[in-house]
N, C-alpha and C. Protein backbone atom coordinates (compact mmCIF):
# COMPACT_ATOMS: atom_id res chain seq x y z
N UNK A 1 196.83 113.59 83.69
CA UNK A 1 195.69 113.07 82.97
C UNK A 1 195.84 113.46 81.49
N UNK A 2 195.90 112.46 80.61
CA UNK A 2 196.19 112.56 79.22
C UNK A 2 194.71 113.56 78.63
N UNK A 3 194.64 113.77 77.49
CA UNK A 3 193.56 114.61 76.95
C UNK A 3 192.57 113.35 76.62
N UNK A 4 192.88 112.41 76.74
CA UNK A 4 191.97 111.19 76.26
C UNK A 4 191.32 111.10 77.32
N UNK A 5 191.88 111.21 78.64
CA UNK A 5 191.03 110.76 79.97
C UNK A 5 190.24 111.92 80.70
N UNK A 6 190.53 113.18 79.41
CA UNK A 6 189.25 113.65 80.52
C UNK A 6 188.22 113.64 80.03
N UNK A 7 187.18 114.35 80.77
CA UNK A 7 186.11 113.95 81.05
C UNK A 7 184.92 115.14 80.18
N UNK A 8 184.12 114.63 79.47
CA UNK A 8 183.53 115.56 78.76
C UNK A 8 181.81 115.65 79.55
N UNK A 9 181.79 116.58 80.24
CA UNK A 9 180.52 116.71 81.32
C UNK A 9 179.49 118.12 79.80
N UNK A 10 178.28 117.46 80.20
CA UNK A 10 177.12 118.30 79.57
C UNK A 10 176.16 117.61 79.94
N UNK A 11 174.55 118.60 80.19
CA UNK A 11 173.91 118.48 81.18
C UNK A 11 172.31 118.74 80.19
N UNK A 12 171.53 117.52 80.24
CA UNK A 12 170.68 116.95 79.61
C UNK A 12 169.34 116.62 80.07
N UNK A 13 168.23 116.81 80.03
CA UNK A 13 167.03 115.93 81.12
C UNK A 13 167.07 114.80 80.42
N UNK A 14 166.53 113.65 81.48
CA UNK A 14 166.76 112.14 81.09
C UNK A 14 165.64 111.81 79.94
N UNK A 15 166.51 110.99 79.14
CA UNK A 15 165.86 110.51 78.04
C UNK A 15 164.19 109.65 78.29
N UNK A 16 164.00 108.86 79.54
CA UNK A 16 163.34 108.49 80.04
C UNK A 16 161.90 109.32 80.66
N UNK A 17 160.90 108.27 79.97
CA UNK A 17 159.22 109.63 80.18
C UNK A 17 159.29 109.31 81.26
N UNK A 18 159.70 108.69 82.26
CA UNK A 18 158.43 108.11 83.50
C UNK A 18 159.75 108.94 84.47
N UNK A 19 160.99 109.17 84.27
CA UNK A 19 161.73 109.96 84.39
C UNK A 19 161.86 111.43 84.61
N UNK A 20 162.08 112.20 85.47
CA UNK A 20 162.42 113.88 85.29
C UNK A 20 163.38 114.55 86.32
N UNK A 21 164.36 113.60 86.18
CA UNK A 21 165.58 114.02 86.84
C UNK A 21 166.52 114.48 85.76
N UNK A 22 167.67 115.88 85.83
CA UNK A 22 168.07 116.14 85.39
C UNK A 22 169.55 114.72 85.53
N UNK A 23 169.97 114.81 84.45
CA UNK A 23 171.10 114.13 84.62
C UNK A 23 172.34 114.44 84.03
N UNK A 24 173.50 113.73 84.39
CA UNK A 24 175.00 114.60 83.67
C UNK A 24 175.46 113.48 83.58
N UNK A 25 175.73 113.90 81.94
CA UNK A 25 176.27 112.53 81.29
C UNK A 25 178.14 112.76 80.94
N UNK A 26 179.16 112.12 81.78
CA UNK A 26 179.85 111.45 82.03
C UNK A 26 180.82 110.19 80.76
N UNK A 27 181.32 111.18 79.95
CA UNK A 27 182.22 110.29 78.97
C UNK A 27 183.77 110.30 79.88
N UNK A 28 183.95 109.07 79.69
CA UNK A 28 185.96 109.08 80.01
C UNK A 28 186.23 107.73 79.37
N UNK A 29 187.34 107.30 79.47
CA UNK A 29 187.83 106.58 78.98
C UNK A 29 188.80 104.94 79.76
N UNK A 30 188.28 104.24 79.65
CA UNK A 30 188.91 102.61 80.73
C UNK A 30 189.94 102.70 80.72
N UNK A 31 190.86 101.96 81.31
CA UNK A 31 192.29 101.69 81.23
C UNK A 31 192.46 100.78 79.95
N UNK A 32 191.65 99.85 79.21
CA UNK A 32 191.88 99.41 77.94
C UNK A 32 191.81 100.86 77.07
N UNK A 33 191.82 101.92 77.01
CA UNK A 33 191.08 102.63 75.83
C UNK A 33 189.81 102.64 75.13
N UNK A 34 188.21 102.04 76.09
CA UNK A 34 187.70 102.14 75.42
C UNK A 34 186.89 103.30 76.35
N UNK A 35 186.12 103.56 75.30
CA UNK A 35 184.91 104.70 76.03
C UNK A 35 183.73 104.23 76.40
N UNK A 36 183.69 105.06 77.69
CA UNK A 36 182.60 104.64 78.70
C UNK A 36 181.79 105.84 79.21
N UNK A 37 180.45 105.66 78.52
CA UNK A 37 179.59 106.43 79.44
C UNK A 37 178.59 106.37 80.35
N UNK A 38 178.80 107.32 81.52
CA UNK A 38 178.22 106.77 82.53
C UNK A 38 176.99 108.05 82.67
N UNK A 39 175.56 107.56 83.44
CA UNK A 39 174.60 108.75 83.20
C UNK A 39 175.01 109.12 85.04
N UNK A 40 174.99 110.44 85.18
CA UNK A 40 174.81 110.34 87.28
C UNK A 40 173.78 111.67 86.96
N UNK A 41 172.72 111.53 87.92
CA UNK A 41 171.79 112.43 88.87
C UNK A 41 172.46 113.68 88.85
N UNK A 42 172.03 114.91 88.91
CA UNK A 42 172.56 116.20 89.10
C UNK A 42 172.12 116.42 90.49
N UNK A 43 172.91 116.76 90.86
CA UNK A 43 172.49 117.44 92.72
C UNK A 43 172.20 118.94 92.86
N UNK A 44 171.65 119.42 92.75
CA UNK A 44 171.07 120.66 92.51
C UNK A 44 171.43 121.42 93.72
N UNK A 45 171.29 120.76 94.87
CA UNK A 45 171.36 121.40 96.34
C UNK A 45 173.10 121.29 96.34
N UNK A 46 174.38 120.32 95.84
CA UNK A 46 175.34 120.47 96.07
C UNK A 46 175.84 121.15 94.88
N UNK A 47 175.62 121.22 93.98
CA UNK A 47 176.19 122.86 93.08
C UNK A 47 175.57 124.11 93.82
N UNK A 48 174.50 124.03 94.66
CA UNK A 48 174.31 125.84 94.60
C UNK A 48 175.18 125.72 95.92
N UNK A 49 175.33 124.71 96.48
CA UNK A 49 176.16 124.84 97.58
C UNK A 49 177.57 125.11 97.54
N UNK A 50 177.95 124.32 96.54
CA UNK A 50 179.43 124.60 95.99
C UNK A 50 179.38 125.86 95.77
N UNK A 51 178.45 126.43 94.35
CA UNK A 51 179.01 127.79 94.25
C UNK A 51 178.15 129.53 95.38
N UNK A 52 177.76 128.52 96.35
CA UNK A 52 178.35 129.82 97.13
C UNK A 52 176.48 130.48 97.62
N UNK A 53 175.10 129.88 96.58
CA UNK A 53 174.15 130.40 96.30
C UNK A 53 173.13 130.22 97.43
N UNK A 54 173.62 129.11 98.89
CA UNK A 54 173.10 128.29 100.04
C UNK A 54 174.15 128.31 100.87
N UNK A 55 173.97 128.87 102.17
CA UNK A 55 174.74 127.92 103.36
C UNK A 55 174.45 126.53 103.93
N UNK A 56 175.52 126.35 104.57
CA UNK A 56 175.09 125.36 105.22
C UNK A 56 174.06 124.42 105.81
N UNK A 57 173.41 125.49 105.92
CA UNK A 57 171.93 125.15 107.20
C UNK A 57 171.39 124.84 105.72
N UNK A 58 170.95 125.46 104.93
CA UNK A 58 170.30 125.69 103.71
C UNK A 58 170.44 124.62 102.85
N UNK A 59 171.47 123.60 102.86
CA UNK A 59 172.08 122.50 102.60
C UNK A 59 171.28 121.08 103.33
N UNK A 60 171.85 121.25 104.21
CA UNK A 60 171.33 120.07 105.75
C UNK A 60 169.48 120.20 105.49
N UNK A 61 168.82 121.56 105.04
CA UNK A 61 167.85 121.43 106.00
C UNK A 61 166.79 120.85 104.57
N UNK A 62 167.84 120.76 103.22
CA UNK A 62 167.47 120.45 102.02
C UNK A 62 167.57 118.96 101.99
N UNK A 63 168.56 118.64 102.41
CA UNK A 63 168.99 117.16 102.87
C UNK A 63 167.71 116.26 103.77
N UNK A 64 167.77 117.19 104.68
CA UNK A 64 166.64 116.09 105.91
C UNK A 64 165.47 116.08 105.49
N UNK A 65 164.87 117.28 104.62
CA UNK A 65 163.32 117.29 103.59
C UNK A 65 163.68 116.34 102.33
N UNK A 66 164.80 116.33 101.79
CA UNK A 66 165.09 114.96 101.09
C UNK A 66 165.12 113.92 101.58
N UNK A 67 165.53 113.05 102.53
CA UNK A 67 165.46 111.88 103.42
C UNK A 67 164.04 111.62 103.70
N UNK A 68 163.24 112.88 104.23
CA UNK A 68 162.06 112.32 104.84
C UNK A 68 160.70 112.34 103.51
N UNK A 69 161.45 112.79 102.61
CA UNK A 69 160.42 112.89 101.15
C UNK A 69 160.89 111.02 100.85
N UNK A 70 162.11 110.76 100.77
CA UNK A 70 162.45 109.15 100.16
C UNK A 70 161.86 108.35 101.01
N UNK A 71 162.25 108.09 102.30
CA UNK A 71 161.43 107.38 103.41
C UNK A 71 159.94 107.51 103.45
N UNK A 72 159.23 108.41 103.00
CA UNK A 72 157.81 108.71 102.82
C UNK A 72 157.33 107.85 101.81
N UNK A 73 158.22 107.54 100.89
CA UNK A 73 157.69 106.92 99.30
C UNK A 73 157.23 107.76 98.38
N UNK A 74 157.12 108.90 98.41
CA UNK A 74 156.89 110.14 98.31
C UNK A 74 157.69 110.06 96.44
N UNK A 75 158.89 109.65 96.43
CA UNK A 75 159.46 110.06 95.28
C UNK A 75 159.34 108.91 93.97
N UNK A 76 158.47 107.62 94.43
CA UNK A 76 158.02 106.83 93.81
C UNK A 76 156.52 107.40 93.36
N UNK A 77 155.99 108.41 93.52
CA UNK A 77 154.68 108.77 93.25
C UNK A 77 154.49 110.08 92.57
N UNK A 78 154.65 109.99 91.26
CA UNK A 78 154.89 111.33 90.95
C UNK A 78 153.84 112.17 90.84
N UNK A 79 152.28 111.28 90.92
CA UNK A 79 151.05 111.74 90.92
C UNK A 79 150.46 111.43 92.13
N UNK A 80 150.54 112.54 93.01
CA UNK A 80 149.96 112.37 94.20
C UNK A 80 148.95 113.78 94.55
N UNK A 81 148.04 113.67 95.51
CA UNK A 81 147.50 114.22 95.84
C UNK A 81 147.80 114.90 97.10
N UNK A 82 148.07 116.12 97.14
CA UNK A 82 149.31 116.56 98.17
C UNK A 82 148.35 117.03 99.57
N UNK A 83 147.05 117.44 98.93
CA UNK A 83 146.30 117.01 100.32
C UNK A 83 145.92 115.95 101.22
N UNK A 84 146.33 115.06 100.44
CA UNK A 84 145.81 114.07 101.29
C UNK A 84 147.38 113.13 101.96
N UNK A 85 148.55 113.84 102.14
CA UNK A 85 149.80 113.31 102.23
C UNK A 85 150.39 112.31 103.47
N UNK A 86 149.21 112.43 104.60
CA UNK A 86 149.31 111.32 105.25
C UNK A 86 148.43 111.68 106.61
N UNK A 87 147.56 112.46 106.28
CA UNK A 87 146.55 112.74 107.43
C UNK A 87 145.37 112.18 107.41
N UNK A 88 145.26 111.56 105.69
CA UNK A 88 143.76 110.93 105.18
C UNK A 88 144.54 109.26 105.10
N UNK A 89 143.24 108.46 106.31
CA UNK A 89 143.57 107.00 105.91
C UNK A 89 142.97 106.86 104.62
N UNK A 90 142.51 107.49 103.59
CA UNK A 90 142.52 106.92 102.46
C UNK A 90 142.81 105.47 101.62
N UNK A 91 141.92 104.46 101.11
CA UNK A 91 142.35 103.14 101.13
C UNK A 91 143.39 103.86 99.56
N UNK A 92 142.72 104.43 98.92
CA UNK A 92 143.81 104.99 97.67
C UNK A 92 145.09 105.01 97.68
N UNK A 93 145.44 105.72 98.70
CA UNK A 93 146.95 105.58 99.26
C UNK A 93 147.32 104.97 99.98
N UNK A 94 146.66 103.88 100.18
CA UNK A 94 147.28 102.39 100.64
C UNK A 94 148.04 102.65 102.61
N UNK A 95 147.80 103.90 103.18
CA UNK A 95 148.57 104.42 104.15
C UNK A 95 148.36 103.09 104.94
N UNK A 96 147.43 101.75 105.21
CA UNK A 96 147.10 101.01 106.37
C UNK A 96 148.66 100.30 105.96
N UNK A 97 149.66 99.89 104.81
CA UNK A 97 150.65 99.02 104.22
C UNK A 97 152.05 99.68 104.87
N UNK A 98 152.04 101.30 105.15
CA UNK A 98 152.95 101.76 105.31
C UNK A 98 153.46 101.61 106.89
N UNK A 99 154.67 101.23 107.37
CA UNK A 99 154.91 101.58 108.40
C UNK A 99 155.48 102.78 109.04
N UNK A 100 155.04 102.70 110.53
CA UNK A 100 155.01 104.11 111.23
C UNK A 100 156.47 104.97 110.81
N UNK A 101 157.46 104.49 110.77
CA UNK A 101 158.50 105.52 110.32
C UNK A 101 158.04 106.07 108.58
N UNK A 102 157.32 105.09 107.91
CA UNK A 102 157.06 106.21 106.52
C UNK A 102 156.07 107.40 107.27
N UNK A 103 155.38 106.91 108.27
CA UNK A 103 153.92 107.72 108.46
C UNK A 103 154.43 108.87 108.97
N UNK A 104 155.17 108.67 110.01
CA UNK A 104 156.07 109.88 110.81
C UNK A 104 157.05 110.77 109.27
N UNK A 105 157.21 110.14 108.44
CA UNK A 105 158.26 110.68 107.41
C UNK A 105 157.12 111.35 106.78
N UNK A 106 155.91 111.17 106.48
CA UNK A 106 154.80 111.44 105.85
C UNK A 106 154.45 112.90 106.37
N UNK A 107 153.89 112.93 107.89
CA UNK A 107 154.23 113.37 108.55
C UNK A 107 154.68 114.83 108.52
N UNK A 108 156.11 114.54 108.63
CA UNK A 108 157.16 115.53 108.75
C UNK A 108 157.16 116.35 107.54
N UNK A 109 157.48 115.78 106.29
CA UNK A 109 157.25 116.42 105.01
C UNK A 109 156.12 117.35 104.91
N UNK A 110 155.22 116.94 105.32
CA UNK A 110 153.34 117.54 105.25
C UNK A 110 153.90 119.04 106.06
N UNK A 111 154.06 118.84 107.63
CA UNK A 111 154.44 119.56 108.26
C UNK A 111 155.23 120.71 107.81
N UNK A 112 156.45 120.32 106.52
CA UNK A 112 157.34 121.21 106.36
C UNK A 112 156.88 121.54 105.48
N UNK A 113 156.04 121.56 104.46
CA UNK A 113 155.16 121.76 102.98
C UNK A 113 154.30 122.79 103.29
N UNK A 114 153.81 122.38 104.39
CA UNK A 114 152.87 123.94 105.28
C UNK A 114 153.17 125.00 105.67
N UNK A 115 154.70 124.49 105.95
CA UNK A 115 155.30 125.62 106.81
C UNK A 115 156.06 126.87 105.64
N UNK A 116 156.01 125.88 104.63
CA UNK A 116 155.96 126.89 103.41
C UNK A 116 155.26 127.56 103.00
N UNK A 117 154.22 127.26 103.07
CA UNK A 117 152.97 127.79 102.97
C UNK A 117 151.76 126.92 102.22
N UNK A 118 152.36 125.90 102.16
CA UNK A 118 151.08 124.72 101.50
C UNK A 118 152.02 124.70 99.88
N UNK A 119 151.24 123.25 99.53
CA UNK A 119 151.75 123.03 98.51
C UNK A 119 150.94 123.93 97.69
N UNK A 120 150.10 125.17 97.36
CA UNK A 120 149.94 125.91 96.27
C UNK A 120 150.74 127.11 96.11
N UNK A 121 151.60 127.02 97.42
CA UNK A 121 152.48 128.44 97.26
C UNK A 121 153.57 127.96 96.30
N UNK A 122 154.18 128.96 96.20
CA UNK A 122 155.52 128.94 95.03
C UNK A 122 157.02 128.09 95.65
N UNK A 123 156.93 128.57 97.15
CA UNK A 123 158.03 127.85 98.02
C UNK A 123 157.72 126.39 97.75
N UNK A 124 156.75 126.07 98.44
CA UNK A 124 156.01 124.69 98.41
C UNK A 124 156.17 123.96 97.82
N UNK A 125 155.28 124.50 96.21
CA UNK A 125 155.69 123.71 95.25
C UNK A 125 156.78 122.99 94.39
N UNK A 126 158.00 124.50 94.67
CA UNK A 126 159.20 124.07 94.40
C UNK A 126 160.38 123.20 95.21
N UNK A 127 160.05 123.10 96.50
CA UNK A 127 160.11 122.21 97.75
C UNK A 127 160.38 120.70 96.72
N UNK A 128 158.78 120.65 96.62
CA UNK A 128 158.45 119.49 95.94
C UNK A 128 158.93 118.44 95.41
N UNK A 129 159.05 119.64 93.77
CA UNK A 129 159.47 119.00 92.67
C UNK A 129 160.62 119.09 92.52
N UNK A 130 161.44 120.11 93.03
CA UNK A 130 163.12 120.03 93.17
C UNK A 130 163.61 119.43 94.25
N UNK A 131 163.06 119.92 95.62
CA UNK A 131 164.28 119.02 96.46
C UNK A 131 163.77 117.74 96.39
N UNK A 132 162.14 117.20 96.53
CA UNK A 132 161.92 116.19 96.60
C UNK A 132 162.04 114.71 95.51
N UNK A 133 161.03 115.43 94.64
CA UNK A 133 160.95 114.65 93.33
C UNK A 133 162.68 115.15 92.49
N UNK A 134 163.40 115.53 92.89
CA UNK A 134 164.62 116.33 92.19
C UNK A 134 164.59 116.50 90.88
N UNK A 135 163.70 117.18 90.65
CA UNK A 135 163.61 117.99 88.78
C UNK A 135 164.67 118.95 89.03
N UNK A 136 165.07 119.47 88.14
CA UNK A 136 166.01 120.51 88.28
C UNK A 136 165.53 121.83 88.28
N UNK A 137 165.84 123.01 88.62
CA UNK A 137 164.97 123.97 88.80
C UNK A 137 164.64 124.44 87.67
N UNK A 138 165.42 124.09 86.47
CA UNK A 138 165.12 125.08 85.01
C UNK A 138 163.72 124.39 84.79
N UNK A 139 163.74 122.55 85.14
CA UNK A 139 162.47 121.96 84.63
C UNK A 139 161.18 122.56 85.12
N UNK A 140 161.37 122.84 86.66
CA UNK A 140 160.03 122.74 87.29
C UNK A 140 159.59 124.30 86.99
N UNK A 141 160.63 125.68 86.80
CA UNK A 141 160.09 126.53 86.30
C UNK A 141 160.11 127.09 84.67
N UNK A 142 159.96 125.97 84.11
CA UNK A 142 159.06 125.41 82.60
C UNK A 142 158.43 125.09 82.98
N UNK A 143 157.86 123.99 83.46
CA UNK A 143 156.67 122.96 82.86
C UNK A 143 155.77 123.17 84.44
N UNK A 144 156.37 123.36 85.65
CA UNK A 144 155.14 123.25 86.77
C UNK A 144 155.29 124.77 87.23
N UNK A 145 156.21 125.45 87.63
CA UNK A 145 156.24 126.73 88.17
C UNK A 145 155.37 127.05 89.17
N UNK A 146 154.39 127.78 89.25
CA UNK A 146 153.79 128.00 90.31
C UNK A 146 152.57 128.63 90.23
N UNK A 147 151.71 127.83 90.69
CA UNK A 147 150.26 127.52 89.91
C UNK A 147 149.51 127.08 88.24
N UNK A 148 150.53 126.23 87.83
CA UNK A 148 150.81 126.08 86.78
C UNK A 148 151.83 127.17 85.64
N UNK A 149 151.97 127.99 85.98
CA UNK A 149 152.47 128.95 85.39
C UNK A 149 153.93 129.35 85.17
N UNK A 150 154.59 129.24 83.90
CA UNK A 150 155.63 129.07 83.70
C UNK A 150 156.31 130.52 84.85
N UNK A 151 157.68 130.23 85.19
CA UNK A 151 158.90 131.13 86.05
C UNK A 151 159.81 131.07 85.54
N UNK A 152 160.42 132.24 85.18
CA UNK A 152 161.82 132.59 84.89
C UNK A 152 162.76 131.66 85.56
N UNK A 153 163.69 130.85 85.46
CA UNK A 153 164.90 130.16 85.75
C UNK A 153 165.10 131.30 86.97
N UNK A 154 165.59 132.55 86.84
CA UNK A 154 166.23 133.24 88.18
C UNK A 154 165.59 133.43 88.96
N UNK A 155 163.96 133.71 88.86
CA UNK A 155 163.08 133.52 89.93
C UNK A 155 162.67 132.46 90.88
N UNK A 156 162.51 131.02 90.21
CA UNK A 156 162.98 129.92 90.32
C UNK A 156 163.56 129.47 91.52
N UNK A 157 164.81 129.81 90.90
CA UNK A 157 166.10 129.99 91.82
C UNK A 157 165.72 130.76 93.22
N UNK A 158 165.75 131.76 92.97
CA UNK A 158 165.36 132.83 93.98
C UNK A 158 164.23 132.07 95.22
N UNK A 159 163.24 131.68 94.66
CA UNK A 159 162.20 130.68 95.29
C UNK A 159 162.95 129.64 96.04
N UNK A 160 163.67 128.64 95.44
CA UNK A 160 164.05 127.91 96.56
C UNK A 160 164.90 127.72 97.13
N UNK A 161 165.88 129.27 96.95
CA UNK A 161 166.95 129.92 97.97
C UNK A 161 165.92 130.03 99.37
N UNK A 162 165.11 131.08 99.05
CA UNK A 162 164.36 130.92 100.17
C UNK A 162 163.26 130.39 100.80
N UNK A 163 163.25 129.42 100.11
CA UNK A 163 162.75 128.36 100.74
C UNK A 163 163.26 127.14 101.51
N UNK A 164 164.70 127.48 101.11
CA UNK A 164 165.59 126.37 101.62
C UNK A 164 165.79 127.08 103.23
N UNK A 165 165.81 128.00 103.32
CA UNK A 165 165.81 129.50 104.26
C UNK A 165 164.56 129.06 105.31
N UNK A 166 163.63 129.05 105.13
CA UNK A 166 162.57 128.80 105.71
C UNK A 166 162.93 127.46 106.56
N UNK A 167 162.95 126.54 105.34
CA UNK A 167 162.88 124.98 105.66
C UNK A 167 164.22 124.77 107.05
N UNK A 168 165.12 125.78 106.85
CA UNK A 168 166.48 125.82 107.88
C UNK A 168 165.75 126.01 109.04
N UNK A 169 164.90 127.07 109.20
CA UNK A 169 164.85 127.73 110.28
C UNK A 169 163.42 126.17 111.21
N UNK A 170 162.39 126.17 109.96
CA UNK A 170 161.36 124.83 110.43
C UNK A 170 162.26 123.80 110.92
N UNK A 171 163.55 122.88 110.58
CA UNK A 171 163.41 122.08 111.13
C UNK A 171 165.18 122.47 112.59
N UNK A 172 165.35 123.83 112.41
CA UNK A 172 165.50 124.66 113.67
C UNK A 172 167.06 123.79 113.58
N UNK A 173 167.67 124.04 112.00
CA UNK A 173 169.30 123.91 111.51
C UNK A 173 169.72 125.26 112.03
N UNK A 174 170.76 125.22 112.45
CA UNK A 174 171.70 126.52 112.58
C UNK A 174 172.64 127.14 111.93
N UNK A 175 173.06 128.09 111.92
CA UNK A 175 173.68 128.71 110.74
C UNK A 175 175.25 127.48 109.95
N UNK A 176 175.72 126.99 110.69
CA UNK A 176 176.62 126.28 110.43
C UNK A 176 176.31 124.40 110.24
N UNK A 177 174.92 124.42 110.01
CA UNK A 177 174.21 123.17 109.41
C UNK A 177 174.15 122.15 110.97
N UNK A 178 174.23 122.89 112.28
CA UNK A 178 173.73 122.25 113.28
C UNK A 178 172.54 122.07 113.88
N UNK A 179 171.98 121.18 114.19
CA UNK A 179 170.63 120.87 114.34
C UNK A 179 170.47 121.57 116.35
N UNK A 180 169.68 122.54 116.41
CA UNK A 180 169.17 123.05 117.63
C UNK A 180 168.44 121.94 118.75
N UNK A 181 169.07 121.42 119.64
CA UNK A 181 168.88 120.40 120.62
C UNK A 181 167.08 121.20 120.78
N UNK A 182 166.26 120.23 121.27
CA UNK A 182 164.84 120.76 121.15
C UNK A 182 164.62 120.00 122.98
């Protein structure tokens, strides 16, 4: 790989308000020579996984609370009311439009949000806005933290190490990211 083709990675929140995904912006270069930049999503759960900061289970069990947060609609709503997440037919939240796999996804999320200890705990919240809504953790402990209140980046961290910990054991992942026959 010539010095032209590599790749110059640095790590930015998106320029975009309605936006708050961290993103990594991606310069290289075409096979004509021209330059191309591309924006990609930061994965927050596969760097701490890469470097070593999550196992497996801790991974998977971040994954399946991600799946059932997207399937919920959950990540199209950045203003939601987290009590009312799918236990209130509420005409507000439109729940009569949704079908039963969002409701069951609705559901499940609620279920695992509790098992954190509700969305006002610190696990919870960071649940949320990182694995779900995927802010990055520096964002959510700036601007949301826990009870409004700004958190140190390493505490942060620390929070949804173990919370990812918790969430392993709730949806009963095993140490090597296998799901416990029920």
């Amino acid at each position: 790989m010539t010095k032209k083709q590599k790749q110059k990675l640095r790590f930015k929140p998106s320029a975009e308000a309605g936006q708050q995904r961290a993103t990594r912006v991606v310069t290289e270069f075409d096979p004509n020579g021209i330059e191309v930049t591309h924006h990609r999503t930061v994965d927050t759960l596969g760097l701490m996984l890469r470097s070593g900061a999550i196992t497996g289970a801790m991974h998977a069990a971040g994954r399946d609370f991600q799946a059932a947060f997207t399937v919920a609609c959950f990540d199209s709503m950045p203003r939601v009311n987290l009590n009312l997440m799918g236990r209130s037919p509420s005409p507000a939240h439109d729940v009569y439009n949704l079908s039963d796999r969002q409701l069951a996804a609705r559901e499940r999320v609620a279920r695992a949000i509790d098992a954190l200890g509700g969305h006002g705990s610190p696990a919870g919240s960071c649940v949320w806005h990182v694995v779900g809504m995927q802010t990055s953790v520096r964002e959510w402990a700036l601007r949301q933290g826990w009870g409004g209140r700004p958190v140190r980046q390493e505490s942060a961290q620390g929070i949804l190490v173990a919370a990812l910990g918790v969430l392993a054991k709730h949806f009963g992942i095993r140490g090597s990211g296998e799901r416990r026959c029920a």
